[in-house]
Structures are given as structure tokens and as C-alpha cells.
PDB file of N, CA and C in Angstrom:
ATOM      1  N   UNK A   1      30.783  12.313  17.363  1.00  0.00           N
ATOM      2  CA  UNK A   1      31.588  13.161  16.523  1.00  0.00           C
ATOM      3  C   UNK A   1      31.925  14.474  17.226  1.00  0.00           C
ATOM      4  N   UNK A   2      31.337  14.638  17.963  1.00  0.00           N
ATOM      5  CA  UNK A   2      30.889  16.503  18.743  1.00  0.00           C
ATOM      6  C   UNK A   2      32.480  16.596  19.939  1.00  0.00           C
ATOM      7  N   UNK A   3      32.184  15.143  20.846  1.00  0.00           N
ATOM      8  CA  UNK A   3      33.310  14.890  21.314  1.00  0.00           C
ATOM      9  C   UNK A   3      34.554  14.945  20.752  1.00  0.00           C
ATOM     10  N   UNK A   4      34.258  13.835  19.513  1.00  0.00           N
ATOM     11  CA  UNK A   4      35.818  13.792  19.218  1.00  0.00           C
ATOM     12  C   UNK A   4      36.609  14.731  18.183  1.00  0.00           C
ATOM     13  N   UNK A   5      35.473  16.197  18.310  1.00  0.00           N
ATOM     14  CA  UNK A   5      36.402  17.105  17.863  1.00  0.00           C
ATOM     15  C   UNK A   5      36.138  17.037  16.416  1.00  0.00           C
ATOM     16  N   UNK A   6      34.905  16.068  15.817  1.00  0.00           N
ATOM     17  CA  UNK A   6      35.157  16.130  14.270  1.00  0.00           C
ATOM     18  C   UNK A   6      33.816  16.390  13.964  1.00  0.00           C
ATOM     19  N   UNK A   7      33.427  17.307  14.453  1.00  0.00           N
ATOM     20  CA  UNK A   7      32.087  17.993  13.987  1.00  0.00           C
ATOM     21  C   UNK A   7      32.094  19.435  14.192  1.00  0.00           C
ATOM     22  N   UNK A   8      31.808  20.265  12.857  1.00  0.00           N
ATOM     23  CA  UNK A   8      31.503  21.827  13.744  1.00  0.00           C
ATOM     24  C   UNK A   8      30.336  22.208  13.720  1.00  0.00           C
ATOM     25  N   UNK A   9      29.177  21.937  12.645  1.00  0.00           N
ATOM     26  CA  UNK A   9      27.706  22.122  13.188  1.00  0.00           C
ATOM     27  C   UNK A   9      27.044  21.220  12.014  1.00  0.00           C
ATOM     28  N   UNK A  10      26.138  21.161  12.822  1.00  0.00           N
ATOM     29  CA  UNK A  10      24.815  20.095  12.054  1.00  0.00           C
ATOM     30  C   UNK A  10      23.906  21.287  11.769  1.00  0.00           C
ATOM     31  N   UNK A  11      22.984  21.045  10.387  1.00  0.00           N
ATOM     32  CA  UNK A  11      22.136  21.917   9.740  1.00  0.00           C
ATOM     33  C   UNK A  11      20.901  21.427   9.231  1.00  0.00           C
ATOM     34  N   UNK A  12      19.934  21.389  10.342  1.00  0.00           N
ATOM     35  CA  UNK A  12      18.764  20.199   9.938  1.00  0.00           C
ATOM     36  C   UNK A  12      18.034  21.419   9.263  1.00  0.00           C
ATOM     37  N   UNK A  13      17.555  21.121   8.436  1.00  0.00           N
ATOM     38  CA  UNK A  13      16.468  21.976   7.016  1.00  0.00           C
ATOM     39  C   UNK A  13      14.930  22.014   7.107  1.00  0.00           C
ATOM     40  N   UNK A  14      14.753  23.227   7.386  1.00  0.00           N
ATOM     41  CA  UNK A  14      13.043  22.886   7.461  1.00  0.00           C
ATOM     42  C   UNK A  14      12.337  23.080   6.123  1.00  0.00           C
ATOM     43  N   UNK A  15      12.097  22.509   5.434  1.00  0.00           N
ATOM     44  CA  UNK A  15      11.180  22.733   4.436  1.00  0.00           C
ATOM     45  C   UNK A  15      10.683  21.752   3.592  1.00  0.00           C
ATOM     46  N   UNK A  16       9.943  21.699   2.663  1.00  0.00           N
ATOM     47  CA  UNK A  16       9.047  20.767   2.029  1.00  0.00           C
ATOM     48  C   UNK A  16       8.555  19.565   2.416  1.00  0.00           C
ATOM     49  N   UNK A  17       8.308  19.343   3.372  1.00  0.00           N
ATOM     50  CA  UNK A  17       7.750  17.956   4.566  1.00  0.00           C
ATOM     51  C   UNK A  17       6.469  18.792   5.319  1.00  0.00           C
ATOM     52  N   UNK A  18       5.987  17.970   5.913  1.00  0.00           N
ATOM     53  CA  UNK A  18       4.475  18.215   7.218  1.00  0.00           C
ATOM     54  C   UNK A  18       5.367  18.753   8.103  1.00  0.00           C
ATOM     55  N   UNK A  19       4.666  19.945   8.506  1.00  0.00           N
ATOM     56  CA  UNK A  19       4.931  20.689   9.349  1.00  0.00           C
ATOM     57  C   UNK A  19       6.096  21.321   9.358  1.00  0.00           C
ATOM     58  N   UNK A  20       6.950  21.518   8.464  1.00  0.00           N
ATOM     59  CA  UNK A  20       8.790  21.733   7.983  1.00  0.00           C
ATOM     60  C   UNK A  20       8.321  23.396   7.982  1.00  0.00           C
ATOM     61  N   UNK A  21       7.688  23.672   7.407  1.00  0.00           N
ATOM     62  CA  UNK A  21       7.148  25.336   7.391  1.00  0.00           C
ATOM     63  C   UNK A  21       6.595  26.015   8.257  1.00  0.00           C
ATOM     64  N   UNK A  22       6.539  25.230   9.746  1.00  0.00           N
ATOM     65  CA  UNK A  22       5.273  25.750  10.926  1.00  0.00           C
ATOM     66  C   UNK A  22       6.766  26.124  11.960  1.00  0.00           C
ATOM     67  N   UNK A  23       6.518  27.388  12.187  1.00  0.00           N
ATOM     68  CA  UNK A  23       7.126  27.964  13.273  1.00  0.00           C
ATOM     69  C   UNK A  23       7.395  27.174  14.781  1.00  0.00           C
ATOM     70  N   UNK A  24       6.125  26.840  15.076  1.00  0.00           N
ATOM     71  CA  UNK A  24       6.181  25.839  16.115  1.00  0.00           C
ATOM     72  C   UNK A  24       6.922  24.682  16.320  1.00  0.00           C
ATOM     73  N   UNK A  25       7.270  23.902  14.981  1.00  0.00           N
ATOM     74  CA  UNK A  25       7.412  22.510  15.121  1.00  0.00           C
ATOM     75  C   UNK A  25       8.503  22.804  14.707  1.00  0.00           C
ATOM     76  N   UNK A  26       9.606  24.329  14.399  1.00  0.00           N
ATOM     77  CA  UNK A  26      10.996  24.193  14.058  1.00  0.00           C
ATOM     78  C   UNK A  26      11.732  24.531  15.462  1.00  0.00           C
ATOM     79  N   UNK A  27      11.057  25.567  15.824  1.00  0.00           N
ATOM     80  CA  UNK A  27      11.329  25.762  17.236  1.00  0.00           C
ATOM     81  C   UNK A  27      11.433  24.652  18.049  1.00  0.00           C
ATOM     82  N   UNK A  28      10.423  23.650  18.065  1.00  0.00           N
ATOM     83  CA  UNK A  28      10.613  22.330  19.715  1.00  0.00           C
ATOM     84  C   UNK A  28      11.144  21.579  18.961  1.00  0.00           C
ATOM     85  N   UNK A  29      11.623  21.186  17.218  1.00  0.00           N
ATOM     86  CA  UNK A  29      12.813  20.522  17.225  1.00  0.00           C
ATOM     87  C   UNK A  29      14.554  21.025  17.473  1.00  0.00           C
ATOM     88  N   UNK A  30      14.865  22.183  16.796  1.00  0.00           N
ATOM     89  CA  UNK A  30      15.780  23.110  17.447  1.00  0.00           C
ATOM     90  C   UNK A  30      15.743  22.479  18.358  1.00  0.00           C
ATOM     91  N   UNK A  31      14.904  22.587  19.944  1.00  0.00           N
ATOM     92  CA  UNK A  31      15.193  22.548  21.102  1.00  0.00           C
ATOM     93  C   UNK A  31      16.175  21.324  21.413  1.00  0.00           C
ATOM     94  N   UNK A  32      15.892  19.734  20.874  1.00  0.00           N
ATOM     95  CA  UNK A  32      16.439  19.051  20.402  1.00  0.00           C
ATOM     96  C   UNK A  32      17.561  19.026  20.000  1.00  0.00           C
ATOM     97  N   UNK A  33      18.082  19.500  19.316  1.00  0.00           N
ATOM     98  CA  UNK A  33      19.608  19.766  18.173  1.00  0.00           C
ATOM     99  C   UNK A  33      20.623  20.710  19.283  1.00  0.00           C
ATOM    100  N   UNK A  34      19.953  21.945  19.755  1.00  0.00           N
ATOM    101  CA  UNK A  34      20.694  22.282  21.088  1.00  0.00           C
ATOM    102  C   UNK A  34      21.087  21.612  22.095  1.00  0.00           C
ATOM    103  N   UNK A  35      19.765  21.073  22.497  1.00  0.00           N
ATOM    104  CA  UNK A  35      20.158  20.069  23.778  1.00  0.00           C
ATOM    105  C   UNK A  35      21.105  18.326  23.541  1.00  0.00           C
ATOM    106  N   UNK A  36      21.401  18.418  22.789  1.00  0.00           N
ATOM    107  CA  UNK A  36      22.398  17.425  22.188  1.00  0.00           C
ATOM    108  C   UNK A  36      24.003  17.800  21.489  1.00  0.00           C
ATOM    109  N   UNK A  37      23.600  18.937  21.090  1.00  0.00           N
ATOM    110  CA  UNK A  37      24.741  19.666  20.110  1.00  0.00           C
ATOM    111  C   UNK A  37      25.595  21.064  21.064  1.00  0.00           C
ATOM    112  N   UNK A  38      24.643  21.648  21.790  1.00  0.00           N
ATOM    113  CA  UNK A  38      24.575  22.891  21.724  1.00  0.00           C
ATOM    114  C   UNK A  38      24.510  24.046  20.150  1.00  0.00           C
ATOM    115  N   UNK A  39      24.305  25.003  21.236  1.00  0.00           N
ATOM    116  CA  UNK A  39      23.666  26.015  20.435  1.00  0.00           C
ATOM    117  C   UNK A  39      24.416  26.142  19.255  1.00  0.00           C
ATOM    118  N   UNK A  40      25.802  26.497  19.480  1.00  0.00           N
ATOM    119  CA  UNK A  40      26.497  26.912  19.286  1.00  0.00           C
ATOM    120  C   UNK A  40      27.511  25.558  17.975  1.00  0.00           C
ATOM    121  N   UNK A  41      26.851  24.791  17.733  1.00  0.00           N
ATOM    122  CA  UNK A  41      26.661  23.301  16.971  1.00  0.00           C
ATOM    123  C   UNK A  41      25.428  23.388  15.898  1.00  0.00           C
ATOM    124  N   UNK A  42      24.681  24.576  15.727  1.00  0.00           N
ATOM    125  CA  UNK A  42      23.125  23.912  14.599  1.00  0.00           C
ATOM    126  C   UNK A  42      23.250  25.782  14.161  1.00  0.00           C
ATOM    127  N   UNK A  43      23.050  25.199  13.036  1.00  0.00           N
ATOM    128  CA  UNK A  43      22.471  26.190  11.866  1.00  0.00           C
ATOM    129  C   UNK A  43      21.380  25.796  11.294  1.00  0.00           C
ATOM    130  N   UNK A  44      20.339  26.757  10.833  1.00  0.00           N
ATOM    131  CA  UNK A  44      19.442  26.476  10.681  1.00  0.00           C
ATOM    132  C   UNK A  44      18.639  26.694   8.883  1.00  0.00           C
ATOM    133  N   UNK A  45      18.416  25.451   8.885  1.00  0.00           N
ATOM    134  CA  UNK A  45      18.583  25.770   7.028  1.00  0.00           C
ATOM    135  C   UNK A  45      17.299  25.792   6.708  1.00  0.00           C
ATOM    136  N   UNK A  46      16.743  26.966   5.784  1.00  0.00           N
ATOM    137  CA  UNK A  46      15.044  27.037   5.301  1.00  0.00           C
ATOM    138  C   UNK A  46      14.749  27.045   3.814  1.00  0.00           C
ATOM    139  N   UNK A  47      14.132  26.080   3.483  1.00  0.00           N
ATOM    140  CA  UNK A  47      14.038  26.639   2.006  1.00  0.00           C
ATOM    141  C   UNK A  47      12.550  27.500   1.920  1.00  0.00           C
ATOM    142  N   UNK A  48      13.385  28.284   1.244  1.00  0.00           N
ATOM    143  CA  UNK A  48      12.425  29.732   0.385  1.00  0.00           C
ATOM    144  C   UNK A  48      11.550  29.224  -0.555  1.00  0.00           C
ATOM    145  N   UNK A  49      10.269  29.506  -0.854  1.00  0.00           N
ATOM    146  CA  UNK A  49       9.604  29.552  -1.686  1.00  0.00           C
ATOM    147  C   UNK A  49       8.071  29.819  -1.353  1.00  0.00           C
ATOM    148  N   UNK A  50       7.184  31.404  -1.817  1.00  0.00           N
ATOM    149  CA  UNK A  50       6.487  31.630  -1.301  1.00  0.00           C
ATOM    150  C   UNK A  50       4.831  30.955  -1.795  1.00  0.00           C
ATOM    151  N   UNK A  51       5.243  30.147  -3.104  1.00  0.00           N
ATOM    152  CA  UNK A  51       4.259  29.268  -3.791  1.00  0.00           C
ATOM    153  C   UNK A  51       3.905  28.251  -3.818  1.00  0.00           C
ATOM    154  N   UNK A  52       5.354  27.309  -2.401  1.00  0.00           N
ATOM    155  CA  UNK A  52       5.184  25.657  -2.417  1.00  0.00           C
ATOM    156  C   UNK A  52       4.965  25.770  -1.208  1.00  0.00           C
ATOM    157  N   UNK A  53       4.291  24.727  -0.604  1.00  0.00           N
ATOM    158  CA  UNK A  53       3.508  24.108   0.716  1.00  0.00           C
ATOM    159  C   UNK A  53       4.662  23.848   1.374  1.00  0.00           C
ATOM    160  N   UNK A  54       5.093  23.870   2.871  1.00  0.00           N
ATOM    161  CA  UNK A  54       5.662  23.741   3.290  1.00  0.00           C
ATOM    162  C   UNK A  54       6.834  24.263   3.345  1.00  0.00           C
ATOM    163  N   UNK A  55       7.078  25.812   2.896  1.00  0.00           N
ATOM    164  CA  UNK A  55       8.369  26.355   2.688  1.00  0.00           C
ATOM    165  C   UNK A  55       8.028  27.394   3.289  1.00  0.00           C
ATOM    166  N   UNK A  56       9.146  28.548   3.263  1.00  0.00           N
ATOM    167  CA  UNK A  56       8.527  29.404   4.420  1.00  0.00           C
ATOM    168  C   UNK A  56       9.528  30.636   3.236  1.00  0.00           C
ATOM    169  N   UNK A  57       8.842  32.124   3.630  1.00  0.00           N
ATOM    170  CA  UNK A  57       8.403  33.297   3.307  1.00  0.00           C
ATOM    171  C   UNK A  57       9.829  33.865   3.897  1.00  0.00           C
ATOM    172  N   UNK A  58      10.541  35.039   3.056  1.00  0.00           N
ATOM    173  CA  UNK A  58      11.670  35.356   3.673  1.00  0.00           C
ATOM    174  C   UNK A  58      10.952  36.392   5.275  1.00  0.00           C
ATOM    175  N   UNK A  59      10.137  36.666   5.042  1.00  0.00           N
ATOM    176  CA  UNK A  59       9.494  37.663   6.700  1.00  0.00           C
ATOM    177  C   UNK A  59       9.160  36.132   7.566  1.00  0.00           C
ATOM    178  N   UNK A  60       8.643  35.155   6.966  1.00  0.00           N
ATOM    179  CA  UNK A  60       8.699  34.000   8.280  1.00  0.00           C
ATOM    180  C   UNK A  60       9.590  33.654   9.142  1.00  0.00           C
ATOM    181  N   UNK A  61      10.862  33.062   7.625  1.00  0.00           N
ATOM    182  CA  UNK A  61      11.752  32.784   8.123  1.00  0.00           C
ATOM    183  C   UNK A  61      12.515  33.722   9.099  1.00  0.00           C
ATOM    184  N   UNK A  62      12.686  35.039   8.869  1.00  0.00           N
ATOM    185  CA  UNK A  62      13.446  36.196   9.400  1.00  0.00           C
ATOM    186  C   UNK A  62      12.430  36.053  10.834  1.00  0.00           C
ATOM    187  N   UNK A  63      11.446  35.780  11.065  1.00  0.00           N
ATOM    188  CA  UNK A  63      10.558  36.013  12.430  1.00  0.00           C
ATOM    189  C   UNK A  63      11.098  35.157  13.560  1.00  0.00           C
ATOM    190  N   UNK A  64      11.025  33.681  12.550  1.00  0.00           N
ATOM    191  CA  UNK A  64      11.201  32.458  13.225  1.00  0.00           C
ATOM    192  C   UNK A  64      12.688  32.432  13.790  1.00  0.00           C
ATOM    193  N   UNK A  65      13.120  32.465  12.912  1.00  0.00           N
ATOM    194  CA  UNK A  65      15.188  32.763  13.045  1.00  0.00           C
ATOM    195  C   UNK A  65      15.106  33.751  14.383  1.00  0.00           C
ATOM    196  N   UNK A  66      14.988  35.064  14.148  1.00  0.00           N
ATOM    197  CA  UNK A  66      14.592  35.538  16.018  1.00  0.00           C
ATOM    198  C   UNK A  66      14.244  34.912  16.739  1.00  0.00           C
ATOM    199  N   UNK A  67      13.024  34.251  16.721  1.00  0.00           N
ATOM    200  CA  UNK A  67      12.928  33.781  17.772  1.00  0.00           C
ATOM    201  C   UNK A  67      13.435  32.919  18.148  1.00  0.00           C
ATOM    202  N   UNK A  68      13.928  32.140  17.461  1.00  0.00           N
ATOM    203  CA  UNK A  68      15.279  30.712  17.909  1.00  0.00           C
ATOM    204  C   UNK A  68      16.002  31.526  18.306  1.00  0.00           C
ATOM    205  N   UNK A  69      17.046  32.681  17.799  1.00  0.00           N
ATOM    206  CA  UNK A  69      18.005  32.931  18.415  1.00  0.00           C
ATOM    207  C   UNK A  69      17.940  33.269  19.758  1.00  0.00           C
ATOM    208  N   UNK A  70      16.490  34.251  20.081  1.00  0.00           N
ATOM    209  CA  UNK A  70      16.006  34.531  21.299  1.00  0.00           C
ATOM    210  C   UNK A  70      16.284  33.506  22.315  1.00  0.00           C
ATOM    211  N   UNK A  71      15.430  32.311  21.896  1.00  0.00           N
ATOM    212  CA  UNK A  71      15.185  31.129  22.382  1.00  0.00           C
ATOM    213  C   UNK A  71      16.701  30.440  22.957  1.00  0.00           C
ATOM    214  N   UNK A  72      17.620  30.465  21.733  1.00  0.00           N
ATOM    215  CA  UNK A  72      18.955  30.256  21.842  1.00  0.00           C
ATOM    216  C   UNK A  72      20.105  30.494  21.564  1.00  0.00           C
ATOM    217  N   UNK A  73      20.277  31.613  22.296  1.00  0.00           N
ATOM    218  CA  UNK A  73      21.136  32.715  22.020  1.00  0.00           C
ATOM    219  C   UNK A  73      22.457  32.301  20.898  1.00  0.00           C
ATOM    220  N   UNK A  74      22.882  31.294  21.048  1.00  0.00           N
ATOM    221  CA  UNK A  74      24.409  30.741  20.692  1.00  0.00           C
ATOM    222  C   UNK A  74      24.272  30.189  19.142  1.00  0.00           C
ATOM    223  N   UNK A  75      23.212  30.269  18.629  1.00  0.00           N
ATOM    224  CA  UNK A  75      22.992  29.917  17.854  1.00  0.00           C
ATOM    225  C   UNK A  75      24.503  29.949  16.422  1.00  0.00           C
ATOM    226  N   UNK A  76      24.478  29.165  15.749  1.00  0.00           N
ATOM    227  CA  UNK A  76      25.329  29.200  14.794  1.00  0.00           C
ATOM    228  C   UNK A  76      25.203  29.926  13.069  1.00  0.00           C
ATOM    229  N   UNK A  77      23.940  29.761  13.060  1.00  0.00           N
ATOM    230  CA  UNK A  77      23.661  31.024  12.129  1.00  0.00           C
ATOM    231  C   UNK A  77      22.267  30.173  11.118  1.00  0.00           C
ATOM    232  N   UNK A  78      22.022  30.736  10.230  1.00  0.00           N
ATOM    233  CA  UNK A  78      21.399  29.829   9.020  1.00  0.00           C
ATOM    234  C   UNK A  78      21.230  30.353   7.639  1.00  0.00           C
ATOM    235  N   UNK A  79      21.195  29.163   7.053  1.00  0.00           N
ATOM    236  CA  UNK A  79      20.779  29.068   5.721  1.00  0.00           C
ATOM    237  C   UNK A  79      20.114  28.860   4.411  1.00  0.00           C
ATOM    238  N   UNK A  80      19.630  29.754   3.733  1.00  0.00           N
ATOM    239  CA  UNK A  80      18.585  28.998   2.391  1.00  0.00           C
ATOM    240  C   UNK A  80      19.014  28.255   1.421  1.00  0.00           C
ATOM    241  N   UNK A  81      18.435  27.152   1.617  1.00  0.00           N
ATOM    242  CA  UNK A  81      18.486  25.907   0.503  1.00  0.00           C
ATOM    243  C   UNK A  81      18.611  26.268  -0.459  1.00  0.00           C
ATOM    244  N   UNK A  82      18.164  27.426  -1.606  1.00  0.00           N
ATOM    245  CA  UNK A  82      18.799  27.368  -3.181  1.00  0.00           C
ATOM    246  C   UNK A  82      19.106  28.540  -3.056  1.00  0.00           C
ATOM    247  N   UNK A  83      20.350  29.211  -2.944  1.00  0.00           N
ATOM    248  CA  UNK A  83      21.193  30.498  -3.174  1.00  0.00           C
ATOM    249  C   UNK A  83      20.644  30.767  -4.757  1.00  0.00           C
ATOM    250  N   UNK A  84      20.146  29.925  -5.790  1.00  0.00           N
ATOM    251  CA  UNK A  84      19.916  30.506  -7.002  1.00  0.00           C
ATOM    252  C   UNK A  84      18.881  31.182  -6.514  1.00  0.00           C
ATOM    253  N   UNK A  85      17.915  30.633  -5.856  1.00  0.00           N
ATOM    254  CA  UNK A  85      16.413  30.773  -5.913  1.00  0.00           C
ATOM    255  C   UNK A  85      16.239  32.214  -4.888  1.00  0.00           C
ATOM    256  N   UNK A  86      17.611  32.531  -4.375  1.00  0.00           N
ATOM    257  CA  UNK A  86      17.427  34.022  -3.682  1.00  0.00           C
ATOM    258  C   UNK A  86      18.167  34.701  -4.663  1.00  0.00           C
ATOM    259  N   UNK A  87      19.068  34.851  -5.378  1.00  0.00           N
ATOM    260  CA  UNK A  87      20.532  35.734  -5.761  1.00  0.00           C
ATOM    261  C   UNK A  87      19.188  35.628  -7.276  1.00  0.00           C
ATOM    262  N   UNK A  88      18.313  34.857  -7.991  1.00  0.00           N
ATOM    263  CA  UNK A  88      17.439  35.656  -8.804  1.00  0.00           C
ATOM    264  C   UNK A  88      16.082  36.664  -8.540  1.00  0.00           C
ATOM    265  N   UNK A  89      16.280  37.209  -7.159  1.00  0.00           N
ATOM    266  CA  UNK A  89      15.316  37.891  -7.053  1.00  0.00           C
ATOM    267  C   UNK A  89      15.959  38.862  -5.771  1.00  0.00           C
ATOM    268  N   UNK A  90      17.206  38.796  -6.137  1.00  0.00           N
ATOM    269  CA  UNK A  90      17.957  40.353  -5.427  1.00  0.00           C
ATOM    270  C   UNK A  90      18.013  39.598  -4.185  1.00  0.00           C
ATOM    271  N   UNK A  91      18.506  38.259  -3.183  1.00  0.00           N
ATOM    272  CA  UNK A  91      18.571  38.100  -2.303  1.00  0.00           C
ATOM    273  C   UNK A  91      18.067  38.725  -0.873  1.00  0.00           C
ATOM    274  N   UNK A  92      16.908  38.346  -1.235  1.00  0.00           N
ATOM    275  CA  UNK A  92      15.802  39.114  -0.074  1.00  0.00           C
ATOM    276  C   UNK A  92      16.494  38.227   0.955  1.00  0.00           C
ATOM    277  N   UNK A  93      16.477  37.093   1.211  1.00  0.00           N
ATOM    278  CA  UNK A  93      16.571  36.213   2.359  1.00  0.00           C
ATOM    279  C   UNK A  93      17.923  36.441   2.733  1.00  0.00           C
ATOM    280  N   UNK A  94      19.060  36.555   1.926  1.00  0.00           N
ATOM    281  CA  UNK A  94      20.015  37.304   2.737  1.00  0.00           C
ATOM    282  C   UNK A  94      20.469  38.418   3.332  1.00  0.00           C
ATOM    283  N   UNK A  95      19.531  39.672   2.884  1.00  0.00           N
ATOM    284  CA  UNK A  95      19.469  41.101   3.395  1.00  0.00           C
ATOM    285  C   UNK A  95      18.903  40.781   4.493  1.00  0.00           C
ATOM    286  N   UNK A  96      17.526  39.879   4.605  1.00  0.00           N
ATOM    287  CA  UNK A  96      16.911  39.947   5.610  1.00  0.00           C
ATOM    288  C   UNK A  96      17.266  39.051   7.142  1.00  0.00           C
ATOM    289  N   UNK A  97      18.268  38.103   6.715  1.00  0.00           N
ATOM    290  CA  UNK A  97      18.741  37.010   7.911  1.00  0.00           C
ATOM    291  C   UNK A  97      20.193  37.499   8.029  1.00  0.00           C
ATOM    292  N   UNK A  98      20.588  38.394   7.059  1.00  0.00           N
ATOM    293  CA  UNK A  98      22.161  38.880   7.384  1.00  0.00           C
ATOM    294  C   UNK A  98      22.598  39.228   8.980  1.00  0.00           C
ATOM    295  N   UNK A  99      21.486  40.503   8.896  1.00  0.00           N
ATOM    296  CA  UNK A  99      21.772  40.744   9.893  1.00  0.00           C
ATOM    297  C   UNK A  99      21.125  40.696  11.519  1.00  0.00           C
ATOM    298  N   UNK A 100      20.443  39.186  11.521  1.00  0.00           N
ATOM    299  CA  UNK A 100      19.894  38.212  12.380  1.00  0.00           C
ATOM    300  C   UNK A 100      20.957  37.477  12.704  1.00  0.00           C
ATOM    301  N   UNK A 101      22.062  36.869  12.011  1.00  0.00           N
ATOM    302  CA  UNK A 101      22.834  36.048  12.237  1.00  0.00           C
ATOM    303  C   UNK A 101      24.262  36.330  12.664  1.00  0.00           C
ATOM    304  N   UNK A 102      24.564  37.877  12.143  1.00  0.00           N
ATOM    305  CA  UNK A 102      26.220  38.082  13.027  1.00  0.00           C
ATOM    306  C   UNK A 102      25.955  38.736  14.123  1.00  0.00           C
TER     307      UNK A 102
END
């Protein structure tokens, strides 16, 4: 699809699965999605929630998101899985990845 011009980015989601919430294991898959896509091809989607297993903390996510971008500069940006579940508590996760991502 990447070739033929009919793809603009893939958005693999880390959250609610083994290991979907571990810094480590989003990072060396990323590595993956770049090296197939480029950077500049993957957004990176997290779901929020600081009470369920496997979800990650808007200061995680905001840590982790650096360091991917670090990792890979070209990055395409990312996103939280329930816009309700931020926009009812004053969109922490978008103040805080806003300005990580332009």
C-alpha cells in the first residue's frame, strides 16, 4: 500500500494487552513500524487510563512519546484512544503531547 501511494500512516495502539503499557516493548516495536513504514508513516496511539492495567499515565505516555521521537525523529505524531476519556478531565493528554508532536 506504502508503494502504491495508498497509505499515509499506520497507528498501532499500545494499550490494554501484556506489555501494551511498558515503555520498552513500545519502543522495539515502533522500531519495527519505522523500519518497514518509515518514520514518517506511524503514529502512535495510547490509551489513557490511570486505573486499568496496561494503559499508560498522561506523564508516561508524554515520556515515552519523547523518547520515540528522539529515537525517531520523523515521527508522524500520536494519539489517545478515547478523546471522551481526555476532553472529561480538561484534556491533560493533549496539553501534554501537543506540544511533543508539532
Amino acid at each position: 500500500m506504502l508503494r502504491a501511494q495508498a497509505l499515509d500512516y499506520c497507528a498501532p495502539q499500545y494499550y490494554g494487552g501484556p506489555q501494551l503499557g511498558d515503555p520498552a516493548y513500545l519502543l522495539d516495536n515502533l522500531a519495527t513500524w519505522v523500519r518497514l513504514l518509515g518514520a514518517e508513516h506511524v503514529v502512535v496511539g495510547f490509551g489513557l487510563h490511570a486505573g486499568l492495567p496496561d494503559y499508560w499515565t498522561e506523564d508516561a505516555a508524554a515520556r515515552t512519546y519523547a523518547r520515540a521521537r528522539a529515537r525517531f525523529p520523523g515521527l508522524r505524531g500520536a494519539f489517545g484512544w478515547r478523546l471522551d476519556w481526555d476532553a472529561r478531565r480538561g484534556f491533560p493528554f493533549a496539553v501534554r503531547l501537543g506540544p511533543l508532536v508539532r
